[in-house]
N, C-alpha and C. Protein backbone atom coordinates (compact mmCIF):
# COMPACT_ATOMS: atom_id res chain seq x y z
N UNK A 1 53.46 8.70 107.82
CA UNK A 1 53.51 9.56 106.67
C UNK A 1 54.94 10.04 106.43
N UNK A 2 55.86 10.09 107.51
CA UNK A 2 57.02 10.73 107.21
C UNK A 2 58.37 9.69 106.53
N UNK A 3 57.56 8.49 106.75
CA UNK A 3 58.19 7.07 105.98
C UNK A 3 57.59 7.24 105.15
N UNK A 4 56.75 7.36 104.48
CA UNK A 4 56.59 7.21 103.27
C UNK A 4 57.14 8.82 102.34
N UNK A 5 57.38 9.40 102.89
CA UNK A 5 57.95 10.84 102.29
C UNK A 5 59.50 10.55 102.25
N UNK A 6 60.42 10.36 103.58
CA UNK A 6 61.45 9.65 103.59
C UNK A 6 61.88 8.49 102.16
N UNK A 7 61.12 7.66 101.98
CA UNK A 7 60.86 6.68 101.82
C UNK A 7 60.59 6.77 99.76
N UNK A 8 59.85 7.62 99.34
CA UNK A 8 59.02 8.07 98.36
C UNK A 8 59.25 6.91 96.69
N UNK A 9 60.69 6.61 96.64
CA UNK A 9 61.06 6.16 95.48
C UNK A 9 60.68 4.72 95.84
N UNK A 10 61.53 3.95 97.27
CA UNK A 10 60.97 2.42 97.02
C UNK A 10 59.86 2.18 97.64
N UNK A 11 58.95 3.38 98.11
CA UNK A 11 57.69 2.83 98.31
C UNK A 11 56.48 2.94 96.69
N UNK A 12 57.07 3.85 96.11
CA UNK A 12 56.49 3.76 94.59
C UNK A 12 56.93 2.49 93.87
N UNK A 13 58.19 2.14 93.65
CA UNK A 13 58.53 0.71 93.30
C UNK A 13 57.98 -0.53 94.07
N UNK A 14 58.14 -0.66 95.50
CA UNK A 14 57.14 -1.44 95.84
C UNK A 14 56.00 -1.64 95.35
N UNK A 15 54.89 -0.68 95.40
CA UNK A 15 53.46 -0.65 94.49
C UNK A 15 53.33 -1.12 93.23
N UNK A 16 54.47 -0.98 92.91
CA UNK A 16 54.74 -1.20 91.06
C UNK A 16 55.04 -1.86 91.01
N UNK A 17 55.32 -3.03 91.73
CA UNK A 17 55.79 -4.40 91.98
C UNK A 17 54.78 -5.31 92.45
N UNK A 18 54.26 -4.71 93.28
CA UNK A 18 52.69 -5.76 93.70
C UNK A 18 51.63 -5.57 93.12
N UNK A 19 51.48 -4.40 92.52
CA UNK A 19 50.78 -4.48 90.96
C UNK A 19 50.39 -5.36 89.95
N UNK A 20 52.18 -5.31 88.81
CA UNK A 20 52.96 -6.29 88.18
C UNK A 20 52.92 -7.78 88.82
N UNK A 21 52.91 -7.95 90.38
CA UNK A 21 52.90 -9.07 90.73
C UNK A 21 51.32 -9.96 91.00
N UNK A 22 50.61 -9.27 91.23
CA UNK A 22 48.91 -9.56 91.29
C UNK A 22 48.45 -9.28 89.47
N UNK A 23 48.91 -8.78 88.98
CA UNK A 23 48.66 -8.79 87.20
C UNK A 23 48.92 -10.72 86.58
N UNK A 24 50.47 -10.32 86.86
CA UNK A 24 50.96 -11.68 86.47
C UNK A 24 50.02 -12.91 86.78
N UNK A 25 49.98 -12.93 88.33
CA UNK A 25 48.83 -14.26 88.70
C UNK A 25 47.67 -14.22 87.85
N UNK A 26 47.04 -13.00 87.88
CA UNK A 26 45.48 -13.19 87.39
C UNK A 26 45.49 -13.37 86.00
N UNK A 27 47.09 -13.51 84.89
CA UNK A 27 47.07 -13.53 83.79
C UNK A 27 47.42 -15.21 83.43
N UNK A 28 48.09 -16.09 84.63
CA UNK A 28 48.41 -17.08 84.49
C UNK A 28 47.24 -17.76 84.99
N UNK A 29 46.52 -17.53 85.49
CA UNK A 29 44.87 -18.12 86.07
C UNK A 29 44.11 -18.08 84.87
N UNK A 30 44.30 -17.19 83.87
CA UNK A 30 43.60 -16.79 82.94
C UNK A 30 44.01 -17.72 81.63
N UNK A 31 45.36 -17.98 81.51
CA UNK A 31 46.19 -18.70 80.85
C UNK A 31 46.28 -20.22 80.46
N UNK A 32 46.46 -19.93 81.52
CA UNK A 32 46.69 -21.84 82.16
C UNK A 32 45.54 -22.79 82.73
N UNK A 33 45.80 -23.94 81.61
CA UNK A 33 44.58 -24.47 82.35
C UNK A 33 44.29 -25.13 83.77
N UNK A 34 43.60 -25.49 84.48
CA UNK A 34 43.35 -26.06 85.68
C UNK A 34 43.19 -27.68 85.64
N UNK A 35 44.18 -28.40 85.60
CA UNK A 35 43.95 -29.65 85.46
C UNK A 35 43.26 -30.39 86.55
N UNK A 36 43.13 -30.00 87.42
CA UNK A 36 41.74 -30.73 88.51
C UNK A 36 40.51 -30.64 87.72
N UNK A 37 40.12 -29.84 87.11
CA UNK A 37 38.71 -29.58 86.53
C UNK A 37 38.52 -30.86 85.55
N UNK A 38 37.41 -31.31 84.72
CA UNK A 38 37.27 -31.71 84.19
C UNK A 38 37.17 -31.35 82.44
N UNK A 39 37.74 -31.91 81.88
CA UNK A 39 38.18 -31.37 80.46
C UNK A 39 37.28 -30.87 79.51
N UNK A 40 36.17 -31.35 79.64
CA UNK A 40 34.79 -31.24 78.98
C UNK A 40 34.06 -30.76 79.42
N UNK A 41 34.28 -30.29 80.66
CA UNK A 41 33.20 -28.91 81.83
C UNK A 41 32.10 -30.00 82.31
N UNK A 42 31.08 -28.83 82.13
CA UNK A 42 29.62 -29.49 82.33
C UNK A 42 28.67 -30.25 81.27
N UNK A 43 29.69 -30.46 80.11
CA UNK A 43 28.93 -31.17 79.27
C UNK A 43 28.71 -32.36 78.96
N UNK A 44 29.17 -33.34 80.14
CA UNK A 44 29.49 -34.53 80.77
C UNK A 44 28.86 -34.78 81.94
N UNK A 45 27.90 -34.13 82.79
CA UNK A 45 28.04 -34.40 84.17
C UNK A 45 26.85 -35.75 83.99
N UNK A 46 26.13 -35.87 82.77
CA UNK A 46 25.30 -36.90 82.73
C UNK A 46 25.62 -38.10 82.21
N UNK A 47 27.26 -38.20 82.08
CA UNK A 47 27.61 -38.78 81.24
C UNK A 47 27.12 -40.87 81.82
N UNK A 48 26.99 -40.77 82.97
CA UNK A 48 26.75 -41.74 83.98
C UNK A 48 25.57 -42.93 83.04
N UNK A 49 24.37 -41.71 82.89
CA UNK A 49 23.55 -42.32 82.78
C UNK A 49 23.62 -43.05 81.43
N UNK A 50 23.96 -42.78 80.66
CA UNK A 50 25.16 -43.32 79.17
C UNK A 50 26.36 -44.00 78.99
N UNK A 51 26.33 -45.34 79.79
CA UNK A 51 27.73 -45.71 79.45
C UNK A 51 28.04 -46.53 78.42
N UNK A 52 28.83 -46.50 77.70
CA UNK A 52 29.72 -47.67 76.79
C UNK A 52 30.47 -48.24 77.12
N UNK A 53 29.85 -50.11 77.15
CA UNK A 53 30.56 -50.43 77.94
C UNK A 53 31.63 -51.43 76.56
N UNK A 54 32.05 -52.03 77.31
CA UNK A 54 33.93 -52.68 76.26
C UNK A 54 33.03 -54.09 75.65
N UNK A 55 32.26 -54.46 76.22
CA UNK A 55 31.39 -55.52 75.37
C UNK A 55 30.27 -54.95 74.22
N UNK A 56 29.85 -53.18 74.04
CA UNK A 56 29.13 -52.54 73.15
C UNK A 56 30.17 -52.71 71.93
N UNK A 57 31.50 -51.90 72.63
CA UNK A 57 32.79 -51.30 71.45
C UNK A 57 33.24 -52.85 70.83
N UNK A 58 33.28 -53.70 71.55
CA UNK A 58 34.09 -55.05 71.35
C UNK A 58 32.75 -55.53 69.59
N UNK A 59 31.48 -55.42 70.23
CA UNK A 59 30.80 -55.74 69.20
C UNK A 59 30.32 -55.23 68.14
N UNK A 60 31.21 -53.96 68.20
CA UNK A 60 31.36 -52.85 66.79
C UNK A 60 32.30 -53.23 66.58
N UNK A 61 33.57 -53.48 66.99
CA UNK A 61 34.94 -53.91 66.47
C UNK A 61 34.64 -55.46 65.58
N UNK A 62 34.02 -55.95 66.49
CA UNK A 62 33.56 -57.32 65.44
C UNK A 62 32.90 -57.18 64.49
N UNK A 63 32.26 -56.47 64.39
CA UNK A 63 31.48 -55.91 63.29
C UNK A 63 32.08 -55.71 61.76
N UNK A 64 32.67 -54.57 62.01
CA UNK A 64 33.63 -54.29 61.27
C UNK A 64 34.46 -54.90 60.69
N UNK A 65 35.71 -55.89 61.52
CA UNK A 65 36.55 -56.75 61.75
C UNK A 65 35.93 -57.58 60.56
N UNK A 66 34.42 -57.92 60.54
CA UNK A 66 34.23 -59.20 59.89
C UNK A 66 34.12 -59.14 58.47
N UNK A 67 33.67 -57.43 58.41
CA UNK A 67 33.42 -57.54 56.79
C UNK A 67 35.29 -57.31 55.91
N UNK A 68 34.71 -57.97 54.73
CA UNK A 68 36.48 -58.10 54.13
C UNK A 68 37.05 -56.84 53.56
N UNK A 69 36.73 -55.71 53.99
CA UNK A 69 36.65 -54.30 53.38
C UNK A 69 37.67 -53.97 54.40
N UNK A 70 37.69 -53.96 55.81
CA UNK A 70 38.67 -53.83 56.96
C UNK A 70 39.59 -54.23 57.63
N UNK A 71 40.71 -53.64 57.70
CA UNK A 71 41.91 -54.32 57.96
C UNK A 71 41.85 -54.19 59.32
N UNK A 72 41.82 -53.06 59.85
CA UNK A 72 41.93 -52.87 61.54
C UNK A 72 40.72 -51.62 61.79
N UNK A 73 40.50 -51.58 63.18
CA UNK A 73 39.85 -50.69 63.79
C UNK A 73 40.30 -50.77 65.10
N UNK A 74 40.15 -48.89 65.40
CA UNK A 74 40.58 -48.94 66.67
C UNK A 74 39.33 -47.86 67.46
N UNK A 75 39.51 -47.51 68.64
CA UNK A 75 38.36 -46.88 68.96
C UNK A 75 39.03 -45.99 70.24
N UNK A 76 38.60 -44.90 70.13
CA UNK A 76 38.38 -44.05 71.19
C UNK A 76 37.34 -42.61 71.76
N UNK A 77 37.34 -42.40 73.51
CA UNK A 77 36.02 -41.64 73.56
C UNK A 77 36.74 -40.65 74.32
N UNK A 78 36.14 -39.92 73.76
CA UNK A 78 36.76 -38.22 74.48
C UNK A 78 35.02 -37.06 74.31
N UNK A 79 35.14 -37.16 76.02
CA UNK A 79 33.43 -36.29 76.06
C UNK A 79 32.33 -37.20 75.66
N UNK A 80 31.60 -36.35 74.53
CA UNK A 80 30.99 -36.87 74.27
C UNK A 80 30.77 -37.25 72.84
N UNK A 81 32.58 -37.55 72.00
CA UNK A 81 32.67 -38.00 71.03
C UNK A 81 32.86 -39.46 70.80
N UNK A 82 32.18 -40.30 70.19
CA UNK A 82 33.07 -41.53 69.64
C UNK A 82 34.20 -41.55 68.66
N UNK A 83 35.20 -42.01 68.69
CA UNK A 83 35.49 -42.04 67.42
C UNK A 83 36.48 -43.59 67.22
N UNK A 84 35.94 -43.79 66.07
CA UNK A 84 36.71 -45.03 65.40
C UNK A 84 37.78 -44.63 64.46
N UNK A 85 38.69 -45.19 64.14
CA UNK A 85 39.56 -44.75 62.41
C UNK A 85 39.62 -46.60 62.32
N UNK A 86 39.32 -46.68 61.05
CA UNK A 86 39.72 -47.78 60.15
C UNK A 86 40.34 -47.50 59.03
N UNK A 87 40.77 -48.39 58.61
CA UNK A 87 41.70 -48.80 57.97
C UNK A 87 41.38 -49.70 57.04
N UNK A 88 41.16 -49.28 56.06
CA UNK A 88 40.44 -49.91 54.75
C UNK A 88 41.31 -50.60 54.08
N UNK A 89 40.64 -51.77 53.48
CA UNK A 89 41.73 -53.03 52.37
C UNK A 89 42.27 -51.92 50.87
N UNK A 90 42.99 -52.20 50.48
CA UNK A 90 43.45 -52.02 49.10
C UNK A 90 42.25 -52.24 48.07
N UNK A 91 42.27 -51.45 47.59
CA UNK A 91 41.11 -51.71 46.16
C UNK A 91 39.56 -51.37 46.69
N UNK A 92 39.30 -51.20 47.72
CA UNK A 92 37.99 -50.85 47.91
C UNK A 92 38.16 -49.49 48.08
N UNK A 93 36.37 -49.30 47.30
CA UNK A 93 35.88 -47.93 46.53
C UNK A 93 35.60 -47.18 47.79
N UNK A 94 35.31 -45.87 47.84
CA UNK A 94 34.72 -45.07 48.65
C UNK A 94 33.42 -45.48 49.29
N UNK A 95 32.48 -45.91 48.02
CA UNK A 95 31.28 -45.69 48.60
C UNK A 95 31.21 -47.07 49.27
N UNK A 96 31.91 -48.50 48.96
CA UNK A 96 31.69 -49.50 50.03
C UNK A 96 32.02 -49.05 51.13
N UNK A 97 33.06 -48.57 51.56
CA UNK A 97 33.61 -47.85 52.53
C UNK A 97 32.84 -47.07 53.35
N UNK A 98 31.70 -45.63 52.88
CA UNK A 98 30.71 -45.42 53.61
C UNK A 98 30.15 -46.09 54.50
N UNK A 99 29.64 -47.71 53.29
CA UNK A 99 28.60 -48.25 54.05
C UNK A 99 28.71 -48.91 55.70
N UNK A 100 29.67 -48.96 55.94
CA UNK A 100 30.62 -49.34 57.00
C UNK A 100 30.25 -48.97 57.75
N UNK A 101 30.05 -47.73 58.05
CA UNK A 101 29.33 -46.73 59.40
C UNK A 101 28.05 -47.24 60.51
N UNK A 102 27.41 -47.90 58.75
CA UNK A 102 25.84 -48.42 59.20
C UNK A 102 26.15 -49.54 60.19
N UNK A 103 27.22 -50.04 59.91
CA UNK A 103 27.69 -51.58 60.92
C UNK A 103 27.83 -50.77 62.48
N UNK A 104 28.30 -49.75 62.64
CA UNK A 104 28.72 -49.19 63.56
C UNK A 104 27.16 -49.04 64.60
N UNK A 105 26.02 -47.77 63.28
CA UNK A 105 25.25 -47.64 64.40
C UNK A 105 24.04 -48.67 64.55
N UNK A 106 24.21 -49.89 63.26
CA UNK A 106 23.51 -51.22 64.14
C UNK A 106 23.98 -51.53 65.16
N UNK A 107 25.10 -51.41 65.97
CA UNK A 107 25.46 -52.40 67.05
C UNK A 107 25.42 -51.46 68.22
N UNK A 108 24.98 -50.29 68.18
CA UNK A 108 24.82 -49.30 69.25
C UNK A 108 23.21 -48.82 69.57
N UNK A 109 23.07 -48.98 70.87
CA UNK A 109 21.89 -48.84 71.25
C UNK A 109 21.13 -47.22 71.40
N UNK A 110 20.00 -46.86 71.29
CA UNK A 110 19.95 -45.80 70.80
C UNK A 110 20.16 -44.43 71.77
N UNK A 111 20.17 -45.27 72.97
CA UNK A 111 20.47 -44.49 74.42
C UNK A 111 22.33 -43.98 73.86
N UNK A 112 23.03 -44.67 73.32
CA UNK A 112 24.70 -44.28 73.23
C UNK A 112 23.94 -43.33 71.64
N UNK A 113 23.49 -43.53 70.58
CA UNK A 113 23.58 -42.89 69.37
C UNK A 113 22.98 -41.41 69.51
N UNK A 114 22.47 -41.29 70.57
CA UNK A 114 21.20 -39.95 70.38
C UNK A 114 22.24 -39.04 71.77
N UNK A 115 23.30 -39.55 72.43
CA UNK A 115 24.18 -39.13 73.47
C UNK A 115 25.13 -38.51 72.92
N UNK A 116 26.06 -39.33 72.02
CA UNK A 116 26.94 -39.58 71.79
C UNK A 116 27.15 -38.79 70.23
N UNK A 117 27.90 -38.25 69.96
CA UNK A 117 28.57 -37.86 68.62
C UNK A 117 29.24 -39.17 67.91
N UNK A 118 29.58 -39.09 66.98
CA UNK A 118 30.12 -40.60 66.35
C UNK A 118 31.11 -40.07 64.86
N UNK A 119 32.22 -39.81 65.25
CA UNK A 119 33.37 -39.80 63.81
C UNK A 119 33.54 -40.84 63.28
N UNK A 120 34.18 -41.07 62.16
CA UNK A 120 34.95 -42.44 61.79
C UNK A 120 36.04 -41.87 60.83
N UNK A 121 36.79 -41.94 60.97
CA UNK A 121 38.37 -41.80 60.03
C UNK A 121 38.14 -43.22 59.11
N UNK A 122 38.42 -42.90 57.94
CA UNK A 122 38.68 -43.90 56.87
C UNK A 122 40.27 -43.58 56.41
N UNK A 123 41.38 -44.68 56.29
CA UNK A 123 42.40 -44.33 55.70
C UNK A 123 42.20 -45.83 54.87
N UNK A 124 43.19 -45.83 53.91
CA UNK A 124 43.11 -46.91 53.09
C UNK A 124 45.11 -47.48 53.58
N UNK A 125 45.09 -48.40 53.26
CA UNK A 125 46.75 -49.42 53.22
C UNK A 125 47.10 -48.67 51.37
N UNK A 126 46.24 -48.47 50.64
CA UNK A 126 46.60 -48.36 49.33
C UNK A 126 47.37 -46.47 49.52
N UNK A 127 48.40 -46.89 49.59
CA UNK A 127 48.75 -44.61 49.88
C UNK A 127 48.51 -44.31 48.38
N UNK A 128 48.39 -44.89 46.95
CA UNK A 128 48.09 -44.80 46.00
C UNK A 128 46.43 -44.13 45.21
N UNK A 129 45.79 -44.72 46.73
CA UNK A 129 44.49 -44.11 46.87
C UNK A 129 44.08 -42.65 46.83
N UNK A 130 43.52 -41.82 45.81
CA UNK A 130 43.55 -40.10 46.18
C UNK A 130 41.73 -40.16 47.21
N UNK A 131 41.04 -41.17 47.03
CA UNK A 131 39.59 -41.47 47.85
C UNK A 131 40.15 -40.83 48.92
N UNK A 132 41.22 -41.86 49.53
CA UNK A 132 41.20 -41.54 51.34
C UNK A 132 42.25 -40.57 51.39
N UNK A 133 42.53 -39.98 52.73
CA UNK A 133 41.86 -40.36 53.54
C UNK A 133 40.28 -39.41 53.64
N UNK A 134 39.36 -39.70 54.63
CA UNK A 134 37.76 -38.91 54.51
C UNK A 134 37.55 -39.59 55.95
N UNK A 135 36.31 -38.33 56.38
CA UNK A 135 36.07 -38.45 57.54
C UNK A 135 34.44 -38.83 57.45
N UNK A 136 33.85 -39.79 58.43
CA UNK A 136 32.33 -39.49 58.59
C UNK A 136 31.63 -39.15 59.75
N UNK A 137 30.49 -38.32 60.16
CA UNK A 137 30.65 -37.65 61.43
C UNK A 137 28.90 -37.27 61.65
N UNK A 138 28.14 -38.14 62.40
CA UNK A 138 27.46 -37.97 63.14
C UNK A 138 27.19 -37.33 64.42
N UNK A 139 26.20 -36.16 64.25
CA UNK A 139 25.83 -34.95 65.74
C UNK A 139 24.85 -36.59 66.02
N UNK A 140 24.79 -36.30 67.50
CA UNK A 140 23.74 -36.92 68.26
C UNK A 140 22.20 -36.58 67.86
N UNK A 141 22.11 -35.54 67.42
CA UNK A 141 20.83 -34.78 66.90
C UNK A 141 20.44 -35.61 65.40
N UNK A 142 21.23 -35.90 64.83
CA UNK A 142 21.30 -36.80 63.68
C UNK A 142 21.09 -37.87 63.54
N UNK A 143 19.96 -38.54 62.42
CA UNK A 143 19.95 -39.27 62.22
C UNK A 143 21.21 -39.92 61.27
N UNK A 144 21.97 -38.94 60.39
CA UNK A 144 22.77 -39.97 59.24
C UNK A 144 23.88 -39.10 59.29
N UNK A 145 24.85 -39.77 58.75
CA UNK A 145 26.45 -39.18 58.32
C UNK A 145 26.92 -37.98 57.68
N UNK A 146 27.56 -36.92 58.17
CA UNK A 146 28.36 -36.50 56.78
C UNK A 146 28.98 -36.48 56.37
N UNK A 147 30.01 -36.22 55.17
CA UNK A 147 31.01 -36.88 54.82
C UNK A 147 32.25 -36.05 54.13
N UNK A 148 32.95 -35.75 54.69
CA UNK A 148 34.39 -34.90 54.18
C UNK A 148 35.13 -35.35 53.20
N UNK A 149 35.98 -34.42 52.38
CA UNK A 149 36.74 -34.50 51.47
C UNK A 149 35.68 -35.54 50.29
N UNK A 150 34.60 -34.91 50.02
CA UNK A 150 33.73 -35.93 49.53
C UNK A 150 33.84 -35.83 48.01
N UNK A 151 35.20 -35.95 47.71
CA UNK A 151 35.98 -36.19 45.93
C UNK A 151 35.21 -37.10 45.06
């Protein structure tokens, strides 16, 4: 007790320092994310029993690929989103463009469609185009599309 009376100013600054210093941590824990964890939490842990495999995506890419409306497609999965963006020919309308989607969830089995969320980015090569760009976006809960910037 007589150290800490002695003592009185840097044992108050001490305190006020390990305070400030146990604040800081629990604000950067709070802050910052934890990259060991998984990005999507627990809303994935079934993701196993659902896979897509590169011969499903390969035969949506062909899909697509074949009709003369599409220039490119590319594909990527994050959680439990799909998403495609294509890239539409010059001169084609919006609504051929919709129909496009349907190519998508013919070639997916219904175990990936009823799992899985499903976007599609439409941009056109025409930048002259005011149609694109538009998004289409299937919940798993869904049977059909909806459709953004729907001009």
């Amino acid at each position: 007790m007589k150290f800490i009376k002695q003592h009185k100013k840097g044992v108050i600054i001490a305190a006020v320092a390990l305070v400030v210093i146990i604040l800081l941590f629990a604000l950067i824990q709070i802050l910052l994310p934890n990259s060991t964890k998984n990005s999507c939490g627990n809303r994935v842990s079934d993701i196993k029993e659902h896979p897509i495999s590169d011969e499903t995506i390969s035969k949506v890419k062909e899909a697509l690929n074949n009709s003369s409306r599409v220039n490119s497609v590319s594909y990527k999965s994050v959680c439990r989103t799909m998403s495609f963006v294509l890239t539409i020919e010059s001169g084609v309308d919006r609504d051929s463009a919709k129909n496009l989607v349907d190519k998508i969830t013919e070639n997916l089995d219904e175990n990936i469609t009823t799992y899985y969320d499903i976007e599609v980015y439409f941009k056109s090569l025409d930048s002259e185009n005011s149609s694109y760009p538009f998004m289409a976006y299937k919940n798993k809960n869904s049977k059909t599309f909806s459709y953004t910037n729907a001009g």
